[in-house]
C-alpha atoms as a PDB file:
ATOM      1  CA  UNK A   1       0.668  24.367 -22.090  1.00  0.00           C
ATOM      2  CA  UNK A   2       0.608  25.902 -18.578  1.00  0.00           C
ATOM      3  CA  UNK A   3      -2.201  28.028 -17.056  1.00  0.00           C
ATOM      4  CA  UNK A   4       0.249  30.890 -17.549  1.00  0.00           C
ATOM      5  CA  UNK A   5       1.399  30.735 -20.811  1.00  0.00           C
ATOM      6  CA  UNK A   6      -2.499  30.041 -21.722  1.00  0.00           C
ATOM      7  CA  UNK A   7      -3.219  33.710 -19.784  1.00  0.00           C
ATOM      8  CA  UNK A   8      -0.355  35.014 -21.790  1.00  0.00           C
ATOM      9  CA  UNK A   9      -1.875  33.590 -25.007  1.00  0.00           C
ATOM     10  CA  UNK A  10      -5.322  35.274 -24.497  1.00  0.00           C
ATOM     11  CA  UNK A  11      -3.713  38.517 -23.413  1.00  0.00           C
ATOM     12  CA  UNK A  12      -1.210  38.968 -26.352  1.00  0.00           C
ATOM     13  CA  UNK A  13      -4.656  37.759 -28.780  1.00  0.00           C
ATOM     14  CA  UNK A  14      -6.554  40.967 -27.453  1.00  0.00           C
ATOM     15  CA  UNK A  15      -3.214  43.360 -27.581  1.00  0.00           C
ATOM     16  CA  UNK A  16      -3.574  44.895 -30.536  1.00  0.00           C
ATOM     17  CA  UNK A  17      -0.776  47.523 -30.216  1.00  0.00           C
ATOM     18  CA  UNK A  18       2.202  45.486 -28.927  1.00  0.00           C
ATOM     19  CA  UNK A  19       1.867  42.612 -31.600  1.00  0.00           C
ATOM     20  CA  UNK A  20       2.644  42.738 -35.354  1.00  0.00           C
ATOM     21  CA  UNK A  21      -0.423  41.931 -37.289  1.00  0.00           C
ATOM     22  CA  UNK A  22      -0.762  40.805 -40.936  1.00  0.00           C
ATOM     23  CA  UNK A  23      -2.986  39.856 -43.485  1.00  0.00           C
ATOM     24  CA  UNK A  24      -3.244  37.656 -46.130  1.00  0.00           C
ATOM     25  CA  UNK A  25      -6.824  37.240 -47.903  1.00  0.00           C
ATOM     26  CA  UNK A  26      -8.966  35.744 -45.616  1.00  0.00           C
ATOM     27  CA  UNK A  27      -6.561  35.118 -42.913  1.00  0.00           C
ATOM     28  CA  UNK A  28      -5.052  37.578 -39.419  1.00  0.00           C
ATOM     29  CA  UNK A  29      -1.694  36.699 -38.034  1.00  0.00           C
ATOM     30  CA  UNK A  30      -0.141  38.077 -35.418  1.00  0.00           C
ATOM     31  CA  UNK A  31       3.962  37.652 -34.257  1.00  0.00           C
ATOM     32  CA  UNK A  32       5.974  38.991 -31.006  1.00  0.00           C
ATOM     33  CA  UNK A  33       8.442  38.017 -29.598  1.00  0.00           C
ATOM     34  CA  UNK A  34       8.498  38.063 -25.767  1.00  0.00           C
ATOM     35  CA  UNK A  35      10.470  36.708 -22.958  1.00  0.00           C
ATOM     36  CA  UNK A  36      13.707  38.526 -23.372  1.00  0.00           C
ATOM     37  CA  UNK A  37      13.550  36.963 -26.951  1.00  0.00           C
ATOM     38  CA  UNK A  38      12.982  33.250 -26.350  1.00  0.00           C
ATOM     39  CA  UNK A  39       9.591  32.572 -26.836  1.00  0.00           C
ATOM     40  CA  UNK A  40       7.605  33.933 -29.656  1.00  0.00           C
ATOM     41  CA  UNK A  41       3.831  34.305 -29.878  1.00  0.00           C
ATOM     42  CA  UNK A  42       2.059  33.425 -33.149  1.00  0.00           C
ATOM     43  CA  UNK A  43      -1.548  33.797 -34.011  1.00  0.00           C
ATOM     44  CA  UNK A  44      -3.409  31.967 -37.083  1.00  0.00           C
ATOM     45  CA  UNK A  45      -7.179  33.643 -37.073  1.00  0.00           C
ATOM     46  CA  UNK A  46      -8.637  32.580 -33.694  1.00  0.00           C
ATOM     47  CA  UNK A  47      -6.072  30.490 -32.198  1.00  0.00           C
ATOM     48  CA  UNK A  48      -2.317  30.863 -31.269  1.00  0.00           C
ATOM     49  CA  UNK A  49       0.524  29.111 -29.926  1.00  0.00           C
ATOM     50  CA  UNK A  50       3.718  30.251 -27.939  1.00  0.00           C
ATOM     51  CA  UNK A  51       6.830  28.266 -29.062  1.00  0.00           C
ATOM     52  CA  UNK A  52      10.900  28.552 -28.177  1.00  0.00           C
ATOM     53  CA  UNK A  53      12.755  31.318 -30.497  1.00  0.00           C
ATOM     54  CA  UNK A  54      16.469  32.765 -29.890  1.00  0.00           C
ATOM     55  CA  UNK A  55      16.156  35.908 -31.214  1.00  0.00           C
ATOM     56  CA  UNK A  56      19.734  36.897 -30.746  1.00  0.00           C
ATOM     57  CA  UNK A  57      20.642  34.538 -33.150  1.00  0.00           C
ATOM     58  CA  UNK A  58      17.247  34.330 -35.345  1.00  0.00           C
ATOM     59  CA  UNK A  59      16.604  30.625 -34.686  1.00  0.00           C
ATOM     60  CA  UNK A  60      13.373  28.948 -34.397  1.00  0.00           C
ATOM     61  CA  UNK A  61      13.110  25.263 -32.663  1.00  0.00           C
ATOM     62  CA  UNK A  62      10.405  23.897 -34.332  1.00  0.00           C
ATOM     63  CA  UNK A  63       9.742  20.503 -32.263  1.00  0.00           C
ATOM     64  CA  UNK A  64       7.939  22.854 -29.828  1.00  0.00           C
ATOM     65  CA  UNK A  65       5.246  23.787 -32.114  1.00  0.00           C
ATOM     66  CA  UNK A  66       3.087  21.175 -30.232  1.00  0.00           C
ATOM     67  CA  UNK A  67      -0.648  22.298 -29.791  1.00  0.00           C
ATOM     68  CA  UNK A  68      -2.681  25.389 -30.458  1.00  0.00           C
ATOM     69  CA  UNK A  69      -4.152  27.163 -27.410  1.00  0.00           C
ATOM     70  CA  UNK A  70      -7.364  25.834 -27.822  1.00  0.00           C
ATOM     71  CA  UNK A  71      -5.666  22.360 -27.472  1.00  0.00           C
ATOM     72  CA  UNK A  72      -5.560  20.782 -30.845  1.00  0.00           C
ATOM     73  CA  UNK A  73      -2.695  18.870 -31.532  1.00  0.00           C
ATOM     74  CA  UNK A  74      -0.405  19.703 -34.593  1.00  0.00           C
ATOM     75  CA  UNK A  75       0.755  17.200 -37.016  1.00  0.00           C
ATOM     76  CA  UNK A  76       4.126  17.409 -39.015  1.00  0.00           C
ATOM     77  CA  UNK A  77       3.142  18.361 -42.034  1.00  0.00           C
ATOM     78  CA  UNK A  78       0.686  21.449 -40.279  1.00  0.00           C
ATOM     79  CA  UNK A  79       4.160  22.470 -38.389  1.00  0.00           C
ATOM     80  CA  UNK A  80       6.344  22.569 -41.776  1.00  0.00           C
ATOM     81  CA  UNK A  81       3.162  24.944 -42.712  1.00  0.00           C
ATOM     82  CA  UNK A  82       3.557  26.950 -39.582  1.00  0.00           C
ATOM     83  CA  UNK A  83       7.304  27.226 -39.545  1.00  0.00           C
ATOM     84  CA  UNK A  84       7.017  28.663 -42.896  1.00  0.00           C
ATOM     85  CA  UNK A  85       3.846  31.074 -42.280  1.00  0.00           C
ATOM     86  CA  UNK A  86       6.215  32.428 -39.360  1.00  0.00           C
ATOM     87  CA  UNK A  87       9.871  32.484 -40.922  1.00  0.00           C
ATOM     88  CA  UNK A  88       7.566  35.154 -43.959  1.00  0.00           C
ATOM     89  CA  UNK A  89       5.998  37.011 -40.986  1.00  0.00           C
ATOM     90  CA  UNK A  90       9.285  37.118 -38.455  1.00  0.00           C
ATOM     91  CA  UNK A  91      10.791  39.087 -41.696  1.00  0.00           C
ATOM     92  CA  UNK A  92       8.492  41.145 -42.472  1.00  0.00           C
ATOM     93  CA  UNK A  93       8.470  42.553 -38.472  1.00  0.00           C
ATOM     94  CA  UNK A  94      12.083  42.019 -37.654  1.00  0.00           C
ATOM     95  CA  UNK A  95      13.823  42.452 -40.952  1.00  0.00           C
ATOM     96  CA  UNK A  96      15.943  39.538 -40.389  1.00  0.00           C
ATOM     97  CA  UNK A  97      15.845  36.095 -41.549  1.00  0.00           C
ATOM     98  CA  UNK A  98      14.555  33.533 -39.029  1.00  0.00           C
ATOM     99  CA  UNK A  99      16.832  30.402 -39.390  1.00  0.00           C
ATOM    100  CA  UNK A 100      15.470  26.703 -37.805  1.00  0.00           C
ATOM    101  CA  UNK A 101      17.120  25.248 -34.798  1.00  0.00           C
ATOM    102  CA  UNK A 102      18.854  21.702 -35.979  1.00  0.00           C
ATOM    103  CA  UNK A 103      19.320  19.429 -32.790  1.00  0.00           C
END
């Protein structure tokens, strides 16, 4: 993850109008999609990520769910939990059904 995407990261974590927040017992998320619709920001409590989205077509491309922004690595099975948390979220803010990207 580049400086800039990291700036974008902390930015879009403080902007509380612009992103869609949730809740879920103990636990904040937050989902927008930016860059003309082909990146989408996702939040988990304190840290976040910025992975590749087309949201023209409602795809997500999950092999670039790679770190967290405070640079922990994600495993396989913590992406399948990921891709999940944000296909339920990416409905509830866009109303449409977020499909995953097959190579």
């Amino acid at each position: 993850m580049n400086k800039d995407a990291l700036a974008q990261i902390q930015q879009l974590k403080s902007d509380v109008n612009g992103v869609h927040r949730f809740v879920d017992g103990e636990n904040k998320y937050g989902l927008l999609i930016i860059a003309r619709g082909e990146l989408l920001f996702f939040q988990e409590n304190d840290k976040a990520l910025i992975c590749d989205v087309s949201a023209r077509y409602a795809l997500i491309n999950p092999a670039t769910i790679k770190k967290w922004d405070n640079g922990d690595k994600i495993s396989d099975a913590e992406r399948e939990e990921i891709v999940q948390k944000i296909i339920l979220y990416y409905k509830k803010a866009y109303r449409d059904d977020l499909k995953i990207f097959k190579e």
